[in-house]
Protein backbone atom coordinates (compact mmCIF):
# COMPACT_ATOMS: atom_id res chain seq x y z
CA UNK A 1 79.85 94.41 85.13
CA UNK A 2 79.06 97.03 87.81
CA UNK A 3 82.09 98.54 89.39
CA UNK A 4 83.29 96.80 93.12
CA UNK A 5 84.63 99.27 95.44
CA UNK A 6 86.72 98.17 98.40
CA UNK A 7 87.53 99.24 101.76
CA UNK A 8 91.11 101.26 102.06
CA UNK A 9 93.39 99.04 104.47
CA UNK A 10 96.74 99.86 105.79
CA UNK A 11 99.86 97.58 105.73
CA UNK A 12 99.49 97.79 109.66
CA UNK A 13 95.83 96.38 109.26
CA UNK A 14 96.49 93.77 106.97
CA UNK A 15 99.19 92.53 108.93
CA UNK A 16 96.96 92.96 112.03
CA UNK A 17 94.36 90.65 110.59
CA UNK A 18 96.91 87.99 109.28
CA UNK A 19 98.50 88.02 112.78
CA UNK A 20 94.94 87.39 113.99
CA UNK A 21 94.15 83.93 111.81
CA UNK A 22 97.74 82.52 111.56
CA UNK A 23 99.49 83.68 114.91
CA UNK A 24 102.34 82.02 115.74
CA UNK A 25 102.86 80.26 112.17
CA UNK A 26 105.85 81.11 110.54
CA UNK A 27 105.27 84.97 108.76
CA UNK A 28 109.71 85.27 108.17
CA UNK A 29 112.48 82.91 107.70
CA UNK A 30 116.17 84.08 107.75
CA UNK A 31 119.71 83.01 108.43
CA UNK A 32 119.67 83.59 112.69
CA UNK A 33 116.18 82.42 112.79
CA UNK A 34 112.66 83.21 112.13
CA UNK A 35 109.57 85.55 113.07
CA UNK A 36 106.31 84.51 113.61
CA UNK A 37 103.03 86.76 112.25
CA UNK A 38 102.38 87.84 115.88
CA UNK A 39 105.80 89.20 116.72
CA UNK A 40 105.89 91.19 113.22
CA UNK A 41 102.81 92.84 114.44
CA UNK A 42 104.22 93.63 117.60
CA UNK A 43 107.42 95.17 115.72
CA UNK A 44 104.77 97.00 113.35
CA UNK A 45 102.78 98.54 116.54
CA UNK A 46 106.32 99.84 117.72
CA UNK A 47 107.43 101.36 115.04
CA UNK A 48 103.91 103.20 114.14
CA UNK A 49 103.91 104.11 118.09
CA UNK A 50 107.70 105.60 117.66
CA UNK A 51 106.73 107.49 115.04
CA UNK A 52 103.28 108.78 116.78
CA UNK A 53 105.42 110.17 119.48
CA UNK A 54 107.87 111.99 117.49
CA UNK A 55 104.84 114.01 116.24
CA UNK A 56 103.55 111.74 112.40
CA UNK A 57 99.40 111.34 112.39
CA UNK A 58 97.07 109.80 110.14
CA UNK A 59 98.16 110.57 106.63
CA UNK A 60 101.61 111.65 107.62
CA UNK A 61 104.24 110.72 104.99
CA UNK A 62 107.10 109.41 106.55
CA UNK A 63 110.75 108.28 105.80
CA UNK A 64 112.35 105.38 107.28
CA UNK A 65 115.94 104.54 106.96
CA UNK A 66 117.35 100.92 107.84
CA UNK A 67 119.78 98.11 107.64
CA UNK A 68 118.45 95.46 104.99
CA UNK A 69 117.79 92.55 106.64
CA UNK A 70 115.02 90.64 108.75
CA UNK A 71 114.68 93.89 111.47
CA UNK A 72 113.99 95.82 108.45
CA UNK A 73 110.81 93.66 107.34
C-alpha cells in the first residue's frame, strides 16, 4: 500500500471550511443557548486577530487561559 500524505490544516481552517458547508446549523449547544458554526468562526478569527496584534505569527506557540464553559470553545 503506497504511503498517502495529506495536507497540514489548522483548527482555524477546519473550522473555516465547516463554517463554509453547514453555516448557521447548530456547531454548540449549552445551558443559556447555542452557537452556530458561523459565529464560532467569527469568535476563532478574533481570538487569532488578538493574538496577531499582541505580536504571535505563524508557528508561534501560544498560551491561553479561560473560564470553562461555551466562550471557552
Amino acid at each position: 500500500m503506497p504511503h498517502r500524505t495529506c495536507e497540514p490544516y489548522t483548527l482555524g481552517d477546519l473550522l473555516r471550511a465547516a463554517a463554509e458547508r453547514h453555516g448557521d446549523r447548530t456547531f454548540l449547544e449549552f445551558a443559556a443557548g447555542t452557537q452556530t458554526y458561523t459565529e464560532a468562526d467569527r469568535r476563532a478569527n478574533r481570538a487569532a486577530n488578538g493574538l496577531v496584534a499582541l505580536g504571535a505569527g505563524k508557528d508561534s506557540k501560544v498560551a491561553i487561559m479561560a473560564v470553562n464553559g461555551p466562550g471557552f470553545i
